[in-house]
N, C-alpha and C. Protein backbone atom coordinates (compact mmCIF):
# COMPACT_ATOMS: atom_id res chain seq x y z
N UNK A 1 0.85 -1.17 0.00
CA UNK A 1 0.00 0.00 0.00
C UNK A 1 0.90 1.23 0.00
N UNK A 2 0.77 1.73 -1.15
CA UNK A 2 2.02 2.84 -1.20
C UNK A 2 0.91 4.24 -0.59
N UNK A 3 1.64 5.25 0.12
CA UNK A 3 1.27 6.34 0.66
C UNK A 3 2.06 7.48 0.19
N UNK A 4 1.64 8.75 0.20
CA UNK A 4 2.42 9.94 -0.05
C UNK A 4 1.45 11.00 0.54
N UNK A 5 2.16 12.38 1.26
CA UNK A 5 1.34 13.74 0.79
C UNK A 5 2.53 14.68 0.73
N UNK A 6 1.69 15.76 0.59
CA UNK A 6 2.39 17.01 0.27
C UNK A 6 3.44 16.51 1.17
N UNK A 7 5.23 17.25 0.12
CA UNK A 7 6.72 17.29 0.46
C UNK A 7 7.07 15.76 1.40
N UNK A 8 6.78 14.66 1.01
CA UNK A 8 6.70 13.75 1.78
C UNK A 8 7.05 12.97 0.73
N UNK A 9 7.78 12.11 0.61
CA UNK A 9 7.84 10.86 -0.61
C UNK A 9 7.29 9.96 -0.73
N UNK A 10 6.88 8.72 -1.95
CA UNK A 10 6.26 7.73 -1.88
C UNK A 10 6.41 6.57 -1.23
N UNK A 11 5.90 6.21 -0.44
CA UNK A 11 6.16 5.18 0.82
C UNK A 11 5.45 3.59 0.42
N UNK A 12 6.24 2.31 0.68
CA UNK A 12 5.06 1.44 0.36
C UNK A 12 5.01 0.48 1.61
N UNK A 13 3.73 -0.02 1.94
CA UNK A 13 3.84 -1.07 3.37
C UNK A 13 3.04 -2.51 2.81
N UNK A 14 2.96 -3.30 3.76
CA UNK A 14 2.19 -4.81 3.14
C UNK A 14 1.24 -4.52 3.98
N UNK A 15 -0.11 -4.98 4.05
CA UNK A 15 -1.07 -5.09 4.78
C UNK A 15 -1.66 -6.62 4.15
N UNK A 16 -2.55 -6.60 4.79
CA UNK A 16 -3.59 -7.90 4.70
C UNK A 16 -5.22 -7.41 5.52
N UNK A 17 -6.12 -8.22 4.63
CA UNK A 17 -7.74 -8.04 5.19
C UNK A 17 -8.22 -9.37 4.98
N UNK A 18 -9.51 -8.93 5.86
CA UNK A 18 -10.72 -10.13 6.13
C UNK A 18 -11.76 -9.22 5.77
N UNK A 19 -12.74 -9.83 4.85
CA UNK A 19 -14.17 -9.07 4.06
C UNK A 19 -15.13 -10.37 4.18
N UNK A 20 -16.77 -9.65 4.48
CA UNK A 20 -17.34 -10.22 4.46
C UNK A 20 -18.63 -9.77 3.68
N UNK A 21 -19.60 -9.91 2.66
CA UNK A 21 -20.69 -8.94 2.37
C UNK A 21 -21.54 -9.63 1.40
N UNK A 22 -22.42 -8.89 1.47
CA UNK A 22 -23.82 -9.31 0.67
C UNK A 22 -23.87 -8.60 -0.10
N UNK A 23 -23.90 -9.49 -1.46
CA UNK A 23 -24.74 -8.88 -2.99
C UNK A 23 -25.99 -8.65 -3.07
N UNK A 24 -26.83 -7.93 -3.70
CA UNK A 24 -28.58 -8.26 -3.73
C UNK A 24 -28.45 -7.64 -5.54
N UNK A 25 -28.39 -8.85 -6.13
CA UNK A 25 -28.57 -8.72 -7.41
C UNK A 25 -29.51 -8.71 -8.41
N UNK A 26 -30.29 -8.59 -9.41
CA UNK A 26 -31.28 -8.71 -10.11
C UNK A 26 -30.61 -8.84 -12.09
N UNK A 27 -30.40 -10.19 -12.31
CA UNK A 27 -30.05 -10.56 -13.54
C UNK A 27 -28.91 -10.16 -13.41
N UNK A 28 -28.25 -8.92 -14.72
CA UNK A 28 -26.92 -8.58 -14.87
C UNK A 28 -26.56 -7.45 -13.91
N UNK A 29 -27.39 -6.76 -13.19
CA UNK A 29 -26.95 -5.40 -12.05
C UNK A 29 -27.26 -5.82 -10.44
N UNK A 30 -25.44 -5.59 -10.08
CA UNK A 30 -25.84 -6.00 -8.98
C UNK A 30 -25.73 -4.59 -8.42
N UNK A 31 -27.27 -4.43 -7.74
CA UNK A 31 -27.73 -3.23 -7.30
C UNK A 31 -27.03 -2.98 -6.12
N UNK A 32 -26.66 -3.42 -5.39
CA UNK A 32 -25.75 -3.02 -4.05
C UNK A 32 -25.16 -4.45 -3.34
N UNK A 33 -23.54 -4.20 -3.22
CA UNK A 33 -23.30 -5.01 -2.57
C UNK A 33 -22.59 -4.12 -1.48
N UNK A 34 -23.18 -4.60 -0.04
CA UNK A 34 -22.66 -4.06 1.25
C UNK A 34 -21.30 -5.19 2.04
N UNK A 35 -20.68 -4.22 2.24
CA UNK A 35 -19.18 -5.29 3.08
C UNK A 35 -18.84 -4.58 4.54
N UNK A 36 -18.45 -5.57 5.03
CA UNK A 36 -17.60 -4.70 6.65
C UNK A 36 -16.21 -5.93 6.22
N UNK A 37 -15.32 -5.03 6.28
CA UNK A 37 -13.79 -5.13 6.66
C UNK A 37 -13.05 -5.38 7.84
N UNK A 38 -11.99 -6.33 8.15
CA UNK A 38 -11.15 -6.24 9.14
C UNK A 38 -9.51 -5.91 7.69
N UNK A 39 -8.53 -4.72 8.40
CA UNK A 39 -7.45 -4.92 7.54
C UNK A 39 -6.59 -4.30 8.75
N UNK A 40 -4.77 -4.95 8.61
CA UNK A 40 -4.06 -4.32 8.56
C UNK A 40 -2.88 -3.79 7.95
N UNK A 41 -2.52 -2.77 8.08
CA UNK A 41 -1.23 -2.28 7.44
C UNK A 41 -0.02 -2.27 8.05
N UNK A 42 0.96 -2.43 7.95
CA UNK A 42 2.55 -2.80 8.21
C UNK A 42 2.56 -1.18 8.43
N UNK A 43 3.92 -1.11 8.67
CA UNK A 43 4.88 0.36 8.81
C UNK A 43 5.66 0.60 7.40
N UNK A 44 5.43 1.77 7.04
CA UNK A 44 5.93 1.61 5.39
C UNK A 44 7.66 1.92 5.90
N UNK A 45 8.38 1.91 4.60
CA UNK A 45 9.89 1.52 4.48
C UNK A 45 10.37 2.93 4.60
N UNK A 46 11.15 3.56 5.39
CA UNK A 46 11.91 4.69 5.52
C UNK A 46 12.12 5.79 4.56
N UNK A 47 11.78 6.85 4.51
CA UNK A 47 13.07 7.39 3.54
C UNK A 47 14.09 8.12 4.20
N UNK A 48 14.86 8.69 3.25
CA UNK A 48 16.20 8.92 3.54
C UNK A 48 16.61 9.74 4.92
N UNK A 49 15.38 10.41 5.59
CA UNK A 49 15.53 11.60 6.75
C UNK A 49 15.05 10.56 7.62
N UNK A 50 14.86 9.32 7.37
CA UNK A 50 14.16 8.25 8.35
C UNK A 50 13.04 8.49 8.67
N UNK A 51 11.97 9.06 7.72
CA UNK A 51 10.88 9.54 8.19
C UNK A 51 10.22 8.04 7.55
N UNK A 52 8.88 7.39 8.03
CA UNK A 52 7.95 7.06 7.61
C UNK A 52 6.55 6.84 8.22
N UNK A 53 5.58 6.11 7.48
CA UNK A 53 4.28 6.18 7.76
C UNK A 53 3.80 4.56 9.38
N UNK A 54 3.47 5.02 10.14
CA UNK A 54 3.15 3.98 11.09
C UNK A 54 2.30 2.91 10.63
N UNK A 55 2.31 1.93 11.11
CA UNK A 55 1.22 0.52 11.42
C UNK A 55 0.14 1.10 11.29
N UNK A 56 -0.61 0.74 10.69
CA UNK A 56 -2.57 1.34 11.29
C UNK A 56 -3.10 -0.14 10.84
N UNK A 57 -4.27 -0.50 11.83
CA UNK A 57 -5.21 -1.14 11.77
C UNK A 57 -6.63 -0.67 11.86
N UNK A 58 -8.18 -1.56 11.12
CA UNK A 58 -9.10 -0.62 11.71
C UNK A 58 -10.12 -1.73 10.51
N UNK A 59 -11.52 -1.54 10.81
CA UNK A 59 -12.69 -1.95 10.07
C UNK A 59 -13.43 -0.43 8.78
N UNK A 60 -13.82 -1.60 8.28
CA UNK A 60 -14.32 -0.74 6.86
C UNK A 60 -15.60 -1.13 6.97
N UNK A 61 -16.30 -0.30 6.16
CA UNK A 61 -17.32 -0.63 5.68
C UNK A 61 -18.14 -0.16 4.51
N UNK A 62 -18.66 -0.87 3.45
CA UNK A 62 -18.64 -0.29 2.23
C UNK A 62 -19.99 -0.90 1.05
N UNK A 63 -20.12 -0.24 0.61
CA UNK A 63 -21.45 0.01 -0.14
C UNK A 63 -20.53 0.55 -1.81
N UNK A 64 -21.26 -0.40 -2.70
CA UNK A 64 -20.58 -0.97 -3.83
C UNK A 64 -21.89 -1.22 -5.03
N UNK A 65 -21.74 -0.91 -6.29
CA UNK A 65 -22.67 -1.22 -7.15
C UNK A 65 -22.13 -1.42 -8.40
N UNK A 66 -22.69 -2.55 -9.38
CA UNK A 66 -21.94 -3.03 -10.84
C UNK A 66 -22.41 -3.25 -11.53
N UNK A 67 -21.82 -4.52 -12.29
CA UNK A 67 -22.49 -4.73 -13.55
C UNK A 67 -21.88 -6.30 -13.62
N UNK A 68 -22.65 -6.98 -13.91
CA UNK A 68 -21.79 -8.69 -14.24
C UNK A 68 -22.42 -9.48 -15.52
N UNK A 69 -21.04 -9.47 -15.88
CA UNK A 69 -21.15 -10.27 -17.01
C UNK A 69 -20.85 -11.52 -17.32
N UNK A 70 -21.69 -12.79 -18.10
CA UNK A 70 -21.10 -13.94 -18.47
C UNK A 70 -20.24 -14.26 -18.92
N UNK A 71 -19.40 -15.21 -18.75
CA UNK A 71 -17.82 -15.34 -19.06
C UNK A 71 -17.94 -17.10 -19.51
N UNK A 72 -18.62 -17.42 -20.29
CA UNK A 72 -18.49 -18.58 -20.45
C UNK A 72 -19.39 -19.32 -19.26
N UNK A 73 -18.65 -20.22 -18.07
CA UNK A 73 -19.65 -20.79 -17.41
C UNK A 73 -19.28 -20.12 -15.66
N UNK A 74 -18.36 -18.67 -16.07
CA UNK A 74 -18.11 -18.21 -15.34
C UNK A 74 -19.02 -17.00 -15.14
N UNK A 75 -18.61 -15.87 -14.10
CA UNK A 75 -18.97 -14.41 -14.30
C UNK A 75 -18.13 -13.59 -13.87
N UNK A 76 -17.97 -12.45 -14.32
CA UNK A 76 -17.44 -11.30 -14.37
C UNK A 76 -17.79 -10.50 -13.49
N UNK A 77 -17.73 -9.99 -12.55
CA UNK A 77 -18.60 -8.88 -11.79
C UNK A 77 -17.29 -7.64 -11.63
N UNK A 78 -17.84 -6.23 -12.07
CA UNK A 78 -17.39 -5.04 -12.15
C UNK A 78 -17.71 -3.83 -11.17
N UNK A 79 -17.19 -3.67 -10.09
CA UNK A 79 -17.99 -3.30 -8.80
C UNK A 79 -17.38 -1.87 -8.81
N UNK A 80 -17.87 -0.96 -8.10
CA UNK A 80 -17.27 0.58 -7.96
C UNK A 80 -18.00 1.01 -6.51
N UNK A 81 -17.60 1.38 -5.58
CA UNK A 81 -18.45 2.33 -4.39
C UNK A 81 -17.45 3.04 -3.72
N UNK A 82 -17.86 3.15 -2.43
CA UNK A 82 -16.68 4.03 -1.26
C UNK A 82 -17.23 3.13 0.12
N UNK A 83 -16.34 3.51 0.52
CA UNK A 83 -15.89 3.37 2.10
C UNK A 83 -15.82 4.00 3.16
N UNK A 84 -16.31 3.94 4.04
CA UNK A 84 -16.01 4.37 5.72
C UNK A 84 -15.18 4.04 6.28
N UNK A 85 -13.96 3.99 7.00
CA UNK A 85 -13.15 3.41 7.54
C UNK A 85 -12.79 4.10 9.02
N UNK A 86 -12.28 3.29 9.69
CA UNK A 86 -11.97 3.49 11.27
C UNK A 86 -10.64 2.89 11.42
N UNK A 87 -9.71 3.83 11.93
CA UNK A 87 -8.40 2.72 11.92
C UNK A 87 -7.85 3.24 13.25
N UNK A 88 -6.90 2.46 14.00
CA UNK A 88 -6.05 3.14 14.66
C UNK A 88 -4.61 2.56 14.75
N UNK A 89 -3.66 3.85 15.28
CA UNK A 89 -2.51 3.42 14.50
C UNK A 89 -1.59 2.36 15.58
N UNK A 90 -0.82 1.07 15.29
CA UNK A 90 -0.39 0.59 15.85
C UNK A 90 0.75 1.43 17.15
N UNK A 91 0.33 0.59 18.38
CA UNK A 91 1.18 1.05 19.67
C UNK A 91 0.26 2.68 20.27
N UNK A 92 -0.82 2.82 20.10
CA UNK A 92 -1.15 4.33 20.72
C UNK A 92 -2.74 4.10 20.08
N UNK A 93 -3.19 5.23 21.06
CA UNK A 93 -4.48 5.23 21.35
C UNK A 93 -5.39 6.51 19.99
N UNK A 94 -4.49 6.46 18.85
CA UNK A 94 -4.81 7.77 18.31
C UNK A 94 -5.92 6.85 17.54
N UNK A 95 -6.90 7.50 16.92
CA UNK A 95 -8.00 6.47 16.28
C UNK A 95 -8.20 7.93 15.08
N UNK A 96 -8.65 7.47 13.48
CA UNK A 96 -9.30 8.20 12.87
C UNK A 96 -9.69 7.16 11.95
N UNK A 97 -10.90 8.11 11.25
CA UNK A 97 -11.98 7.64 10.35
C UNK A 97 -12.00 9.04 9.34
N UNK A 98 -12.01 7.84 7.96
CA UNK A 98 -11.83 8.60 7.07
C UNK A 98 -12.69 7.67 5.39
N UNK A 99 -12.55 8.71 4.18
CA UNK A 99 -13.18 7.96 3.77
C UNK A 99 -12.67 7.63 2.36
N UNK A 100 -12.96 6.37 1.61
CA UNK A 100 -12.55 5.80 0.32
C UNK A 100 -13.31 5.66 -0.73
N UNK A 101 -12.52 5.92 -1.76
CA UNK A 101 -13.17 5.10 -3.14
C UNK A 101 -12.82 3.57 -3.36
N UNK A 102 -13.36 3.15 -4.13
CA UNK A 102 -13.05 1.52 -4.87
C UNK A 102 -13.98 1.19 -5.92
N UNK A 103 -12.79 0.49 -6.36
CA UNK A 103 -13.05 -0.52 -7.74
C UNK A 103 -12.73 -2.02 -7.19
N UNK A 104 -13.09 -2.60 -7.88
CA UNK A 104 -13.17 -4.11 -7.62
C UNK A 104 -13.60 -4.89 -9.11
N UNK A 105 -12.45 -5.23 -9.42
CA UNK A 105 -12.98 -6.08 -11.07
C UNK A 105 -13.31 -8.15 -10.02
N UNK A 106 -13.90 -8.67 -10.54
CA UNK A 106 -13.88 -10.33 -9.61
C UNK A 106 -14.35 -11.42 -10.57
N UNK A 107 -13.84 -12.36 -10.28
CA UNK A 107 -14.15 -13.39 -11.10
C UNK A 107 -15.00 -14.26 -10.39
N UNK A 108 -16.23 -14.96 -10.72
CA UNK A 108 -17.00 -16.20 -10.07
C UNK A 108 -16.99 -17.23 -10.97
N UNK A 109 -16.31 -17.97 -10.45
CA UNK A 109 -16.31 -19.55 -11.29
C UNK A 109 -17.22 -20.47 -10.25
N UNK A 110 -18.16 -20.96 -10.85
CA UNK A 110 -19.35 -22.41 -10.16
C UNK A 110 -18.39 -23.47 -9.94
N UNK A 111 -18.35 -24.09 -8.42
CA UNK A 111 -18.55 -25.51 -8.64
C UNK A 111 -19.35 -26.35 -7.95
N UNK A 112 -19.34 -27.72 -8.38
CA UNK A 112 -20.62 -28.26 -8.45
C UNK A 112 -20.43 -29.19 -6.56
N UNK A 113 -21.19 -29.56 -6.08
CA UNK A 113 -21.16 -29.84 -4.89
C UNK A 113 -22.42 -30.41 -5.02
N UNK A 114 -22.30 -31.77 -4.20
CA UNK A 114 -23.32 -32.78 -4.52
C UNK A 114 -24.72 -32.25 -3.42
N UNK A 115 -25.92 -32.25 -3.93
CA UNK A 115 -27.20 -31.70 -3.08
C UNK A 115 -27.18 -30.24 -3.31
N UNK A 116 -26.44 -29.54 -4.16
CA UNK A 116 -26.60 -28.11 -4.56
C UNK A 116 -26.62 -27.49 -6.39
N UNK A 117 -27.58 -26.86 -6.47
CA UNK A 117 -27.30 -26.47 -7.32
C UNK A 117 -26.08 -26.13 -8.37
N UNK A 118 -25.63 -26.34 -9.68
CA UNK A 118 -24.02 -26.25 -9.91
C UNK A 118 -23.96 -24.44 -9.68
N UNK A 119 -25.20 -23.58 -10.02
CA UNK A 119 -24.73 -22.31 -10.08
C UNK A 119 -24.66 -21.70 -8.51
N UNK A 120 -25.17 -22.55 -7.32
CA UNK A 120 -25.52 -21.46 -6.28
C UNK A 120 -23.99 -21.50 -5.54
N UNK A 121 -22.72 -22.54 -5.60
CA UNK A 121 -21.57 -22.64 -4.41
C UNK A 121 -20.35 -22.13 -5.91
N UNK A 122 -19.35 -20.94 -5.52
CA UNK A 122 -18.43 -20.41 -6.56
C UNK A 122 -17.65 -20.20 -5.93
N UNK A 123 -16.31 -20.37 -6.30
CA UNK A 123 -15.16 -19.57 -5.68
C UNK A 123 -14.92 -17.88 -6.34
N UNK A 124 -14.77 -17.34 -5.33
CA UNK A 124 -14.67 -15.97 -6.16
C UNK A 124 -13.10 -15.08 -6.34
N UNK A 125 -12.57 -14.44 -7.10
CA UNK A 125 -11.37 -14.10 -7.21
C UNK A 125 -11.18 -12.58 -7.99
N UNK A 126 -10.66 -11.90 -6.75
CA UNK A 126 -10.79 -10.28 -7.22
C UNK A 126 -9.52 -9.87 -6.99
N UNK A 127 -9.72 -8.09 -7.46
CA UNK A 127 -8.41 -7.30 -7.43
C UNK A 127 -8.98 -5.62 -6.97
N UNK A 128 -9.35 -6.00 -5.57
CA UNK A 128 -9.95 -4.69 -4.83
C UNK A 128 -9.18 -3.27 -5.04
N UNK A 129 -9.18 -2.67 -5.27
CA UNK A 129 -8.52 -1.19 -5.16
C UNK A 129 -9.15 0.05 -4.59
N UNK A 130 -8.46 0.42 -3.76
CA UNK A 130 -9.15 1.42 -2.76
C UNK A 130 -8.39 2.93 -2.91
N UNK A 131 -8.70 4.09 -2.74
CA UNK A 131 -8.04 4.89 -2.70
C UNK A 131 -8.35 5.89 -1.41
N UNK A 132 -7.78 5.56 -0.54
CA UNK A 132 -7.80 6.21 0.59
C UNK A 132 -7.90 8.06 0.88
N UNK A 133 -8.38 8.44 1.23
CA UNK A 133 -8.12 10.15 1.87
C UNK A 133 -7.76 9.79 3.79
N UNK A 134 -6.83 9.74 3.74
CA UNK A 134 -6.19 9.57 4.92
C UNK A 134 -5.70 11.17 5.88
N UNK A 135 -6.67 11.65 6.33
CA UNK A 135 -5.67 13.22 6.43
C UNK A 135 -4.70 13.77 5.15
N UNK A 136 -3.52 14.22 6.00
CA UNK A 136 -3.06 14.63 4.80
C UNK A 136 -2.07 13.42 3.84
N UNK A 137 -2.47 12.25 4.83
CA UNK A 137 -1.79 11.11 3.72
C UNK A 137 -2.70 10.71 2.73
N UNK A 138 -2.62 10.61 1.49
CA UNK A 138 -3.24 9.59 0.95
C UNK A 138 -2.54 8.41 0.33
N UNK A 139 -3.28 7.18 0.26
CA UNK A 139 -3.29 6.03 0.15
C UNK A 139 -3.76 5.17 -0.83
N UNK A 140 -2.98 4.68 -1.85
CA UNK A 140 -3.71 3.88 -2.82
C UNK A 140 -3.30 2.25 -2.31
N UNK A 141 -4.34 1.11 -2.29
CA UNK A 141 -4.66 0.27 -1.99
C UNK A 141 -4.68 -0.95 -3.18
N UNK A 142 -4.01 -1.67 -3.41
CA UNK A 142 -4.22 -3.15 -4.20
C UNK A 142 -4.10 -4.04 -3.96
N UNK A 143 -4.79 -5.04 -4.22
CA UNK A 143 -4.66 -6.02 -2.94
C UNK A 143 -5.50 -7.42 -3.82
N UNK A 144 -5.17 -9.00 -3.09
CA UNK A 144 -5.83 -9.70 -4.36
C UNK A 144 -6.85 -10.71 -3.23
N UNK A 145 -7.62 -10.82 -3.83
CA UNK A 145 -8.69 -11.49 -2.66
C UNK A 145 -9.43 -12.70 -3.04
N UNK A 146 -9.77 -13.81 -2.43
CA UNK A 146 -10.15 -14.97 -2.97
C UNK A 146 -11.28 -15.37 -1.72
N UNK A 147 -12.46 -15.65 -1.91
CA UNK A 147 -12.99 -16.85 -1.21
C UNK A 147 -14.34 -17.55 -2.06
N UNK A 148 -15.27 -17.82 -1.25
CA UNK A 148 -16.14 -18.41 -1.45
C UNK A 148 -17.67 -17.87 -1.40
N UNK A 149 -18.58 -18.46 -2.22
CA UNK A 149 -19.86 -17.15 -2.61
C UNK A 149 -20.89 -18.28 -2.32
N UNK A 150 -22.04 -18.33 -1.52
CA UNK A 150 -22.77 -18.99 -1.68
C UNK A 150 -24.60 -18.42 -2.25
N UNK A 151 -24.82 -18.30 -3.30
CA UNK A 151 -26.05 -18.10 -3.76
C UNK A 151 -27.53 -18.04 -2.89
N UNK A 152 -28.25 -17.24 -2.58
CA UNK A 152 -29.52 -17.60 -2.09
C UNK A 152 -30.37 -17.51 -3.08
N UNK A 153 -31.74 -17.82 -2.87
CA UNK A 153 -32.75 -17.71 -4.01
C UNK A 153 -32.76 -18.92 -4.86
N UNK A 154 -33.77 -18.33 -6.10
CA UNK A 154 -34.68 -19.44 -6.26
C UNK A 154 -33.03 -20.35 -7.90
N UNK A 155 -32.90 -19.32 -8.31
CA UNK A 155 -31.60 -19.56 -9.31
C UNK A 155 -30.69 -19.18 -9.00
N UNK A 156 -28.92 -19.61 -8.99
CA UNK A 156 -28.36 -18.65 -9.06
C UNK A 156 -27.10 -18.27 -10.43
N UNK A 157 -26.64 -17.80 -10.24
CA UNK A 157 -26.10 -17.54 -12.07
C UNK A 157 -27.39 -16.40 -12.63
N UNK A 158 -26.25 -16.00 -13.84
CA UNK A 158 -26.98 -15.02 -14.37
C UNK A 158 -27.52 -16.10 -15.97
């Protein structure tokens, strides 16, 4: 997660997250998908005056809307919203909340699992991107994310 602001240089740290959220889709538009976040961020790498950006940890939460397309016996889903976020920074009691954009391109591939539908159980596989307003840091976010989607309703697949 590289960081910079004003007279400050480009900084990069590793982080890692846990996401959890609901789609509510209708055919090809998925009209809102809502998420809450667990993430953290590392301490980014020095520069030369030994200055850099601290640890922060904190929950998200985010409201997202797209478009998905068929991919063969896969789907495509093309997501865009923003974020709320709450973080605080590792070792101290300082806490802020601030807020994000995102994109999210994801892949859903079906598989079949015996007593279920082949379209309702998918593994899913994305490339979240967030762009932080952090005070006067800002923050661009990429990051690659994988789990599992389970369908409700009467079909699932588009």
């Amino acid at each position: 997660m590289p960081s910079w602001e004003e007279e400050r240089p480009f900084l990069s740290a590793a982080g890692f997250g846990f996401d959890a959220g609901i789609d509510v889709a209708l055919d090809h538009w998925i009209i809102c998908r809502s998420g809450l976040a667990f993430f953290s961020v590392g301490g980014s790498a020095f520069d030369a005056s030994l200055w850099h950006y601290r640890a922060f940890e904190g929950l998200s939460l985010s409201l997202e809307s797209g478009y998905r397309f068929a991919l063969g016996g896969a789907e495509l889903d093309l997501l865009a919203g923003g974020a709320i976020s709450a973080s605080r920074y590792t070792s101290t009691s300082l806490v802020t909340a601030y807020f994000s954009i995102l994109a999210k391109p994801r892949l859903l591939i079906p598989i079949q699992v015996r007593g279920l539908d082949a379209r309702q159980l998918g593994i899913m596989v994305g490339l979240p991107m967030h762009y932080l307003f952090r005070g006067a840091a800002q923050s661009f976010s990429l990051g690659i994310e994988a789990g599992v989607g389970l369908r409700l309703g009467k079909k699932g697949g588009i």
